[in-house]
Protein backbone atom coordinates (compact mmCIF):
# COMPACT_ATOMS: atom_id res chain seq x y z
CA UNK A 1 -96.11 36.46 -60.74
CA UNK A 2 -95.77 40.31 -60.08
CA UNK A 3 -98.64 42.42 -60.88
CA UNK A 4 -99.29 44.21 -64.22
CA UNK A 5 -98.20 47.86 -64.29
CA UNK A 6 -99.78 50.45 -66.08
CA UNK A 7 -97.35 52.94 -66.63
CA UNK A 8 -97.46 56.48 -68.10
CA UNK A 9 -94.30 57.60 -70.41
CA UNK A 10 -93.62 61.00 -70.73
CA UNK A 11 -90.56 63.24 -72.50
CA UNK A 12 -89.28 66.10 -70.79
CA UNK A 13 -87.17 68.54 -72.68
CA UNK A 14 -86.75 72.14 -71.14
CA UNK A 15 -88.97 71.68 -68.13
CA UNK A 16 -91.71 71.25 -70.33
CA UNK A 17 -93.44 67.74 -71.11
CA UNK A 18 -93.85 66.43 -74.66
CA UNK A 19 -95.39 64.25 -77.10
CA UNK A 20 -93.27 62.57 -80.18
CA UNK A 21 -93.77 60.67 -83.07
CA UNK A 22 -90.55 58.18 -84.00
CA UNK A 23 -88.50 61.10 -81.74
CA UNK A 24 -89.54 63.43 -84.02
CA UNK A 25 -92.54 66.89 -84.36
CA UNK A 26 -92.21 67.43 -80.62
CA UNK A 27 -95.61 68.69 -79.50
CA UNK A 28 -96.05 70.34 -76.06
CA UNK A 29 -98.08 68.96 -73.58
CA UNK A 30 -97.46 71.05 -70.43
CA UNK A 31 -95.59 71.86 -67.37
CA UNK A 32 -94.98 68.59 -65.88
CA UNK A 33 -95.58 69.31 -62.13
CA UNK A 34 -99.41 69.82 -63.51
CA UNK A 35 -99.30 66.93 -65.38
CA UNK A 36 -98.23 64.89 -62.21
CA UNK A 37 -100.35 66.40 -60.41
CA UNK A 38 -103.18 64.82 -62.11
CA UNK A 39 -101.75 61.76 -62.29
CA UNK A 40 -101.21 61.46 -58.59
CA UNK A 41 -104.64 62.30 -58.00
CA UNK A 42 -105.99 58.71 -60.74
CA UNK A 43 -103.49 56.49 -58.56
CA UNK A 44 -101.40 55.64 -61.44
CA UNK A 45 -98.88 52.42 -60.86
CA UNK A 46 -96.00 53.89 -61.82
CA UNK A 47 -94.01 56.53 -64.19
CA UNK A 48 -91.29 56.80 -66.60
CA UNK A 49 -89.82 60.21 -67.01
CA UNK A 50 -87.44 60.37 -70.14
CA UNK A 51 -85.47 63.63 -70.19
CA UNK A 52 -84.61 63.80 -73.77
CA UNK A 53 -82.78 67.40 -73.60
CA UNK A 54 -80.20 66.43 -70.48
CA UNK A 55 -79.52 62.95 -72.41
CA UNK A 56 -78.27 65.07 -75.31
CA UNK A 57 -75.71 67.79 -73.30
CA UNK A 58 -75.08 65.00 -70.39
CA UNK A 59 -76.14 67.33 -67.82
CA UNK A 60 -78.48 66.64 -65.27
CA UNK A 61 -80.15 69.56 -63.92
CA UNK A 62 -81.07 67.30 -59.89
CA UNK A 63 -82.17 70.80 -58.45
CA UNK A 64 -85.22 70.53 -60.74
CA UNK A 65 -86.10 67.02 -61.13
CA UNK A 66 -85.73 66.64 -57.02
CA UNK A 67 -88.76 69.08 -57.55
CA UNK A 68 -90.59 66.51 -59.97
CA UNK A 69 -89.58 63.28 -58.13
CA UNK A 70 -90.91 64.76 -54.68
CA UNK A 71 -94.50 65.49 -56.00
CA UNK A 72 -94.62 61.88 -57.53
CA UNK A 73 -96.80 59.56 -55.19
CA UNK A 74 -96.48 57.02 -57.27
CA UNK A 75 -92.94 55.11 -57.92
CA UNK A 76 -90.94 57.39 -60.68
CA UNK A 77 -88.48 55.55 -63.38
CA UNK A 78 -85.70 58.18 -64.79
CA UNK A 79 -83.49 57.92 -67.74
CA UNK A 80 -81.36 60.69 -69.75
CA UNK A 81 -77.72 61.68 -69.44
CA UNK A 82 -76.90 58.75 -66.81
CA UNK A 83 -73.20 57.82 -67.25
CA UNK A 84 -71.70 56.97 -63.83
CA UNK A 85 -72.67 55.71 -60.63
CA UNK A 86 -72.67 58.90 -59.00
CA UNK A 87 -75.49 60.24 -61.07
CA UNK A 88 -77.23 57.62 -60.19
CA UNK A 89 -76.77 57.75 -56.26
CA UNK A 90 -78.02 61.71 -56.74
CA UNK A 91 -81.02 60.39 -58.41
CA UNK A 92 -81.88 57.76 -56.13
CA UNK A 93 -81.78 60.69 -52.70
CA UNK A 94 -83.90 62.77 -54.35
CA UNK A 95 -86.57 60.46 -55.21
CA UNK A 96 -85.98 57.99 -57.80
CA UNK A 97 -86.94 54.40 -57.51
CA UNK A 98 -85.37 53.04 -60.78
CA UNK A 99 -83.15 54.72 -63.30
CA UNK A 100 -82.87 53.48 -66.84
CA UNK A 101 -80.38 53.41 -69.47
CA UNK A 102 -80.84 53.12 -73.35
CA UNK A 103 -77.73 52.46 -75.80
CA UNK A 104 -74.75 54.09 -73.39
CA UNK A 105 -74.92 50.35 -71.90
CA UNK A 106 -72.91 49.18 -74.64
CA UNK A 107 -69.77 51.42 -74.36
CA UNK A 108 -70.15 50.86 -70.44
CA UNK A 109 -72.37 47.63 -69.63
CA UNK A 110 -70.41 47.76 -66.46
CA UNK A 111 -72.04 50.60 -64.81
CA UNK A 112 -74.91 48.43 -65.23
CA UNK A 113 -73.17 46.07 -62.43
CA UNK A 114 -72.76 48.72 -60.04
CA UNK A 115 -75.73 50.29 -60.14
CA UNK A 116 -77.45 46.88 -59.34
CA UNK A 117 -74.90 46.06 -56.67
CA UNK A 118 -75.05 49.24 -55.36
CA UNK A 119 -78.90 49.97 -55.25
CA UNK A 120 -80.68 46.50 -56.12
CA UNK A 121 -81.13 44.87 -59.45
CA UNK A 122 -84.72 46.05 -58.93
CA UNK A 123 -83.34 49.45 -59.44
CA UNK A 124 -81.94 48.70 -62.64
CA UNK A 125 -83.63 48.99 -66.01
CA UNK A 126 -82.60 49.09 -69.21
CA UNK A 127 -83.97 50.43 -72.51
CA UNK A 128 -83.71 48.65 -75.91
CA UNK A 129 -84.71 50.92 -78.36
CA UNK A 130 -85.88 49.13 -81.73
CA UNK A 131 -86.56 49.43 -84.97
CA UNK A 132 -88.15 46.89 -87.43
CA UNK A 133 -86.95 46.44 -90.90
CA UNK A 134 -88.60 43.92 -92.91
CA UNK A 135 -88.73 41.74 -89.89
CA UNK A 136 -85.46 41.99 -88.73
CA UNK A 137 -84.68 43.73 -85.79
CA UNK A 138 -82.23 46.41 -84.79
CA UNK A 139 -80.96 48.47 -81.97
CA UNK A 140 -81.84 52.56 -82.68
CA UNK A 141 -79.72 55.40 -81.48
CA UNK A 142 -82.96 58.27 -81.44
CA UNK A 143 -80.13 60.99 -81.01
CA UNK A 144 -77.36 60.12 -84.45
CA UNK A 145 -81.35 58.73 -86.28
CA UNK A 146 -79.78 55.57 -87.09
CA UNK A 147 -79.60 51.91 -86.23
CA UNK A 148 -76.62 50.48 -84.24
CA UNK A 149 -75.60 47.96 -86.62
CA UNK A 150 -72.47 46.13 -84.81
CA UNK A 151 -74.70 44.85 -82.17
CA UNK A 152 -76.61 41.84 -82.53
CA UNK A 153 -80.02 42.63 -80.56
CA UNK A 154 -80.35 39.41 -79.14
CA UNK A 155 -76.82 39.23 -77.48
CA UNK A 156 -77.49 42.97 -76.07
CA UNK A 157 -80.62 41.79 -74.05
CA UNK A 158 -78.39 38.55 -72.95
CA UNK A 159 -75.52 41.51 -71.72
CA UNK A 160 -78.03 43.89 -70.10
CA UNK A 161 -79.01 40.85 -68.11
CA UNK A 162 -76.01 39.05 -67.77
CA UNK A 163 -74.40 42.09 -65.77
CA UNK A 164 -77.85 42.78 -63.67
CA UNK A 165 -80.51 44.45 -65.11
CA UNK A 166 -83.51 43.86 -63.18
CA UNK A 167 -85.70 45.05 -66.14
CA UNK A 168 -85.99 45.47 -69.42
CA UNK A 169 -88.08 47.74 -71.83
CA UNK A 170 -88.90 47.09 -74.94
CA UNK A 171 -89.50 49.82 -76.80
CA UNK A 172 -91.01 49.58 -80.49
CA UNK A 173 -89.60 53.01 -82.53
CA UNK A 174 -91.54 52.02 -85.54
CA UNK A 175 -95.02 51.82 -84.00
CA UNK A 176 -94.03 55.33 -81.30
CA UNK A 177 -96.58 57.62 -81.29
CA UNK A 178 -99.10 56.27 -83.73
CA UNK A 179 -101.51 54.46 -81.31
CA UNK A 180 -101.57 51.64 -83.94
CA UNK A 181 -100.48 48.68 -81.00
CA UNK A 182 -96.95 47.26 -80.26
CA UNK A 183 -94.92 45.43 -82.31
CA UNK A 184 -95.70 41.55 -81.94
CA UNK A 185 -93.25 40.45 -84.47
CA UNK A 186 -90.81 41.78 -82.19
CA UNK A 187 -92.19 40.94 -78.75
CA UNK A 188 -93.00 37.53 -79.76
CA UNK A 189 -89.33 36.59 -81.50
CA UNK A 190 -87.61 38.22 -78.52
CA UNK A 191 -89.65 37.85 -75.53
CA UNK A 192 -88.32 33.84 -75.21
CA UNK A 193 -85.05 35.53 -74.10
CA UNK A 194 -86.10 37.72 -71.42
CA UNK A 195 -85.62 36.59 -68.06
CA UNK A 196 -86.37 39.36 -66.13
CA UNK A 197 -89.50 41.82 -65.74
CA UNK A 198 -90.21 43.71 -69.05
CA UNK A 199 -92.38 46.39 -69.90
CA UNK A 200 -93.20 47.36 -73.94
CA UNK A 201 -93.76 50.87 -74.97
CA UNK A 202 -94.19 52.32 -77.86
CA UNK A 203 -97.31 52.35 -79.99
CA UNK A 204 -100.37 51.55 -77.14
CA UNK A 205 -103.14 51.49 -78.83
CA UNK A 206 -106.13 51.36 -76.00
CA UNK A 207 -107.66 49.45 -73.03
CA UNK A 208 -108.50 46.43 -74.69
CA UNK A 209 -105.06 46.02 -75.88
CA UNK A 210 -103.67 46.26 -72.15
CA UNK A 211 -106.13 43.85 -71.32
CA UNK A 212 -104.75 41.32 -74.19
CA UNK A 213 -101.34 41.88 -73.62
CA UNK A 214 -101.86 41.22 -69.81
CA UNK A 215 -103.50 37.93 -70.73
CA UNK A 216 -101.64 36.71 -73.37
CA UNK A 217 -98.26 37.85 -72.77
CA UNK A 218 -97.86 38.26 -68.54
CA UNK A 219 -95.84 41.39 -68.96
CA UNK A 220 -95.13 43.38 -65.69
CA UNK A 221 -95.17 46.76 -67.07
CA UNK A 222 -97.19 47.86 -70.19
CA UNK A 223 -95.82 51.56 -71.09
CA UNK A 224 -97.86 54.61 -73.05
CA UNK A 225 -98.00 58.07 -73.92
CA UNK A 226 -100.57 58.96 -76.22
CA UNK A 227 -103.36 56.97 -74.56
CA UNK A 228 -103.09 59.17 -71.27
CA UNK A 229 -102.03 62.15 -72.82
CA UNK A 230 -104.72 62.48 -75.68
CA UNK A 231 -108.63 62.31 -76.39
CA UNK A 232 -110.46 62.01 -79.64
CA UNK A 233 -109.37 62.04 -83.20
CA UNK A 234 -108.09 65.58 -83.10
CA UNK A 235 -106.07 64.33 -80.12
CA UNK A 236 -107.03 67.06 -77.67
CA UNK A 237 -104.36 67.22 -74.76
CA UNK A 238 -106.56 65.49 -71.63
CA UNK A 239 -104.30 63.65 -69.18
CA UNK A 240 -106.21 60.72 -68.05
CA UNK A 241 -105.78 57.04 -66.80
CA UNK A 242 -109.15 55.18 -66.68
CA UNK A 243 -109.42 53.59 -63.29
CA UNK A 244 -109.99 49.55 -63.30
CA UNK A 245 -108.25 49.01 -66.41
CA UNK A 246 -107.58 45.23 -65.98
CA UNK A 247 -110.16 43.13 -66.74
């Protein structure tokens, strides 16, 4: 079994890092080459950089993330604005281990295919945004603030791995931000139909929900913001990552 990850999430919009609830009330956090910073220096696992302004024009600005990417010393996950394969070839020279895609998968699950064949499957992620409405579940489109209603949910995560996603995250829209825990009415009616790694995001609440989720669950990545981002109940910006989190 591969090793638990404890991966970091953070939003980048403008060369500036920030904190969301449900995609919405952005809240600065800082300049992200200090916030890595710090983060290289607690060893974390891994990170997942979502850059929420490029996924809205398309654009990719490379010159700057190549600058973010090559002061990561730990392994970097990118999504926003990926739409071909050559995007995703620039990405991967200037740093990137994985690159991740959200909802464009289902007007192109093909580019899916060649980004596995081209870089590994391990390279490969994809993002399932979801919301929960009286327990039923739906895919979310964060930029038109609605659910994608002629997909069932189910058959997308059988596509996404069908045409070679290595990984799948989970992420819970309902719970984002709030620190309350994941969504276990989702994880545990979907989960049966993962076959590859998965990591859940969205909704962390604190160390002795990593350890249960590790123990209960054998997830490979388990994905936060608010956790190492903020301290206290007036959420003071501290980035930390409390060494020996596993028990």
């Amino acid at each position: 079994m591969l090793k638990s990850r404890i991966i970091p999430a953070l939003l980048l919009d403008d060369k500036g890092i920030y904190k969301t609830i449900k995609f919405e009330n952005p809240r600065y956090i800082g300049d992200p080459l200090n916030i890595i910073k710090i983060f290289n220096d607690k060893l974390v696992d891994e990170i997942i950089i979502c850059d929420i302004n490029k996924n809205k024009s398309n654009k990719i600005d490379f010159d700057y993330l190549k600058t973010i990417f090559q002061s990561c010393r730990m392994p970097v996950c990118y999504s926003g604005g990926i739409s071909d394969l050559k995007q995703a070839s620039t990405l991967f020279s200037i740093g990137v281990e994985k690159v991740a895609i959200g909802k464009s998968i289902i007007e192109n699950p093909n580019l899916i295919t060649s980004i596995s064949k081209t870089f590994g499957n391990q390279s490969m992620v994809s993002i399932i945004n979801l919301v929960n409405i009286e327990n039923k579940f739906f895919i979310y489109d964060y930029l038109k603030k609605k659910i994608v209603s002629n997909i069932d949910v189910i058959d997308f995560i059988k596509i996404v791995q069908d045409y070679g996603s290595g990984e799948i995250v989970l992420h819970f829209v309902n719970n984002d931000g709030l620190c309350t825990g994941y969504d276990y009415e989702i994880i545990n009616k979907l989960l049966r139909y993962i076959k590859v790694p998965v990591t859940f995001l969205g909704g962390l609440k604190d160390i002795d929900e990593i350890n249960y989720v590790v123990k209960h669950y054998g997830v490979t990545g388990i994905a936060g913001s608010s956790i190492f981002i903020f301290k206290g109940k007036f959420k003071s910006v501290l980035i930390n990552y409390p060494t020996n989190l596993l028990k």
